[in-house]
C-alpha atoms as a PDB file:
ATOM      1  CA  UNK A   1      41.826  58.803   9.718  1.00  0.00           C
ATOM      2  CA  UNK A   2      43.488  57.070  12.602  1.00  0.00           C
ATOM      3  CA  UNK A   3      42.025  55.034  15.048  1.00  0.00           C
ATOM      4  CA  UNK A   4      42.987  55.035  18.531  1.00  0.00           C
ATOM      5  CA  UNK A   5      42.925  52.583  20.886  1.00  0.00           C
ATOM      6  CA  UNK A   6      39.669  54.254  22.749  1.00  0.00           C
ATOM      7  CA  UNK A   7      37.424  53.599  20.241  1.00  0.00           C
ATOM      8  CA  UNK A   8      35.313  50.574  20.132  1.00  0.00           C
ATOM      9  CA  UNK A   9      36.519  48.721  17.343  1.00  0.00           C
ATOM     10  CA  UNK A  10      39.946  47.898  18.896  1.00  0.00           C
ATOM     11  CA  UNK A  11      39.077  46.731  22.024  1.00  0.00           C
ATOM     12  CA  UNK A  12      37.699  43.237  23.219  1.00  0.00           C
ATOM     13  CA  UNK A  13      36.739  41.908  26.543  1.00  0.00           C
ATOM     14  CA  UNK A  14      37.670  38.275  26.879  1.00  0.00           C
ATOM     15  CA  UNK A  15      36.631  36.717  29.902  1.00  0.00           C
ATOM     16  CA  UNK A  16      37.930  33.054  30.927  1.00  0.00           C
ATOM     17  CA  UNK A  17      38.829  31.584  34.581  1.00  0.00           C
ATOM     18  CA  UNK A  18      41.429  29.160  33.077  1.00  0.00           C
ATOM     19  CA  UNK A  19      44.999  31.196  33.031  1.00  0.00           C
ATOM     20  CA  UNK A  20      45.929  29.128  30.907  1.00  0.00           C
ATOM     21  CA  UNK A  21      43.417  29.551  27.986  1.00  0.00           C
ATOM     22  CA  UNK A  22      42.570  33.333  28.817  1.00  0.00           C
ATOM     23  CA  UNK A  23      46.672  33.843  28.054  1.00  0.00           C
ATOM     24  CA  UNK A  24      45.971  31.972  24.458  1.00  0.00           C
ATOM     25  CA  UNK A  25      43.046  33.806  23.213  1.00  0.00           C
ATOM     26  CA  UNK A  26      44.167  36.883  24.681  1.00  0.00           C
ATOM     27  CA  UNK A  27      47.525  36.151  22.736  1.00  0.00           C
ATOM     28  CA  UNK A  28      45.594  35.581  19.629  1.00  0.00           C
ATOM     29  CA  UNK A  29      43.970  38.505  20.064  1.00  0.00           C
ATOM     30  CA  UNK A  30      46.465  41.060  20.670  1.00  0.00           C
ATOM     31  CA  UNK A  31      48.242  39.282  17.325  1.00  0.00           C
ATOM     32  CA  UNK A  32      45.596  40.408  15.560  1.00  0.00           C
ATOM     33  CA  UNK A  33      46.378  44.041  16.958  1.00  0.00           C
ATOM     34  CA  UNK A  34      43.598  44.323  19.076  1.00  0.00           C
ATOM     35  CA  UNK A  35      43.618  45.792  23.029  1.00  0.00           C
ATOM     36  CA  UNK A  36      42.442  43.551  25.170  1.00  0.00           C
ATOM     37  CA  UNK A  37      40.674  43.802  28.388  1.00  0.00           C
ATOM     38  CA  UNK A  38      40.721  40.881  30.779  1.00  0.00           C
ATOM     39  CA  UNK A  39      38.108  39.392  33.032  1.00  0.00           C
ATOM     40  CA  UNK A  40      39.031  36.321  35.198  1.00  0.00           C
ATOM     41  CA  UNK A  41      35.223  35.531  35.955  1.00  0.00           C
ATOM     42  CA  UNK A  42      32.037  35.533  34.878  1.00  0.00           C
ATOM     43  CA  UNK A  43      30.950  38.783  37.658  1.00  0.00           C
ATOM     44  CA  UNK A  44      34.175  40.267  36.543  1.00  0.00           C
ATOM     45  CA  UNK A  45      33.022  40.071  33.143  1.00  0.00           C
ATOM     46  CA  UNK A  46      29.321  41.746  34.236  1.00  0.00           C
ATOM     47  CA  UNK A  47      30.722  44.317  36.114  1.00  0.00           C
ATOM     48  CA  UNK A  48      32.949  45.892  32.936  1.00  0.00           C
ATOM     49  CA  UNK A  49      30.488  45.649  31.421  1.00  0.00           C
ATOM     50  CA  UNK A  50      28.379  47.668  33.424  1.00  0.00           C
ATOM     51  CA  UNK A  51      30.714  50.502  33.429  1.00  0.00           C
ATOM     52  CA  UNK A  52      32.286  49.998  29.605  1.00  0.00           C
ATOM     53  CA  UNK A  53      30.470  49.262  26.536  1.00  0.00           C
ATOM     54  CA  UNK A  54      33.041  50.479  24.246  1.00  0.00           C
ATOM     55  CA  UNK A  55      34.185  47.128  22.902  1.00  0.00           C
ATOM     56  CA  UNK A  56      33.999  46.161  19.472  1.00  0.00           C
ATOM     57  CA  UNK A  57      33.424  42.469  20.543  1.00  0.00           C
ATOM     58  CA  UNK A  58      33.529  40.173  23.808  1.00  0.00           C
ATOM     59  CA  UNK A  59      34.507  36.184  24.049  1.00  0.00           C
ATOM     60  CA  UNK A  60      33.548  34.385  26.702  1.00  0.00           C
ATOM     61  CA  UNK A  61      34.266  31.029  28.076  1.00  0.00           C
ATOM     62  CA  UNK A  62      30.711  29.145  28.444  1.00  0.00           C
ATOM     63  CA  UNK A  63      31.569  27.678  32.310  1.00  0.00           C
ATOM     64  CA  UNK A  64      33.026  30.382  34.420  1.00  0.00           C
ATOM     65  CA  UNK A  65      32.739  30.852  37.827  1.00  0.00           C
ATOM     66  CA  UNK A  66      29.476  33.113  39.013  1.00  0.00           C
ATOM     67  CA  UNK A  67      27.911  33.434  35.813  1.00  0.00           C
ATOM     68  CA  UNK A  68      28.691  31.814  33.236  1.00  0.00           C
ATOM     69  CA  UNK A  69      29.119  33.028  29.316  1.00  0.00           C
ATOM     70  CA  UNK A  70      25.394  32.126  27.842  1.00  0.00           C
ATOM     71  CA  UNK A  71      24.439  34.439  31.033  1.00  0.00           C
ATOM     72  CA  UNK A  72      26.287  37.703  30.499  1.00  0.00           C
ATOM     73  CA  UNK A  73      25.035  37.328  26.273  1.00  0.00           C
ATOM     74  CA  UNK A  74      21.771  37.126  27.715  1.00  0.00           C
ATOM     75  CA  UNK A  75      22.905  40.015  30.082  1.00  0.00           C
ATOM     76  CA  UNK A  76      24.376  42.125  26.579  1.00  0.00           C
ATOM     77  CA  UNK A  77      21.427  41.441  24.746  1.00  0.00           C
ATOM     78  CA  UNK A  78      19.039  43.403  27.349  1.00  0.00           C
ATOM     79  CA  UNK A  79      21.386  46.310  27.059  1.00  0.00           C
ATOM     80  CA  UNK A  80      20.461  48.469  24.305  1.00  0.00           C
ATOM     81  CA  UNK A  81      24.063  50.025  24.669  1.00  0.00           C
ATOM     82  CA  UNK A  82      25.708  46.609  24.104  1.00  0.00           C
ATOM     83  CA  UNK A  83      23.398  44.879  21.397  1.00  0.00           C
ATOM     84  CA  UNK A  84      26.114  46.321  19.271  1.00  0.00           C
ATOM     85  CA  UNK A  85      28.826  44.448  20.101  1.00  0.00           C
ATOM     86  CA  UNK A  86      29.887  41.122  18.427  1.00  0.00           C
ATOM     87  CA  UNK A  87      29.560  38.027  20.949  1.00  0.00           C
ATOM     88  CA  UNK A  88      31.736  34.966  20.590  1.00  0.00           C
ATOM     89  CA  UNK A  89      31.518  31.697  23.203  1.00  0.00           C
ATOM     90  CA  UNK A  90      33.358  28.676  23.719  1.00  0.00           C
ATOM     91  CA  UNK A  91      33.781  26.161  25.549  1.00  0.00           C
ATOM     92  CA  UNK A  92      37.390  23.650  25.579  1.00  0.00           C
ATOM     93  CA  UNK A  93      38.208  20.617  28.167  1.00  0.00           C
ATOM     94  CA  UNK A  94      41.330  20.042  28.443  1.00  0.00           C
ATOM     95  CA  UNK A  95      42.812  16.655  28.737  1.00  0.00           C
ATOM     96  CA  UNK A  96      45.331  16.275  30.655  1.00  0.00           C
ATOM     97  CA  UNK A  97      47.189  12.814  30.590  1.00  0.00           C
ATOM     98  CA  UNK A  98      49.441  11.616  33.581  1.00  0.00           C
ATOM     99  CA  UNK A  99      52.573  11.168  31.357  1.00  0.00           C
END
């Protein structure tokens, strides 16, 4: 049995408002032969949700925009539809030096 991209267990929502880290997990992520659905914000992140709990897992950056990560897995875990689905959150500060 194949598996198609539809199904849950190859997709994951990774929501981040830096471009520059959403672009390096998503990376990582697609590596690992996954699809990957974007969210650029916190809200943007809620309102997939809302409409699409076929994900297999979600990571989310901890300070976004709107809402932040802690409150969309408090969001998920309300959800009987999304309890399901694996959770991951970070948080990175970059440093960025005047060279």
């Amino acid at each position: 049995m194949s598996l198609t991209i539809d199904q849950p267990s190859q997709r994951i929502l990774v929501a981040d408002d830096d471009p520059v880290i959403r672009h390096l997990v998503t990376s990582i992520v697609k590596k690992e032969g996954y699809a990957v659905v974007v969210a650029n914000d916190g809200r943007e992140a809620y309102r997939i949700l809302q409409s699409d709990a076929g994900f297999s897992a979600a990571i989310f950056d901890m300070m976004m925009p709107h809402l932040e990560g802690i409150e969309i897995i408090r969001y998920m875990r309300t959800e009987k539809r999304l309890m399901r689905n694996r959770m991951l959150k970070y948080k990175t500060k970059l440093r960025r030096d005047n060279a």
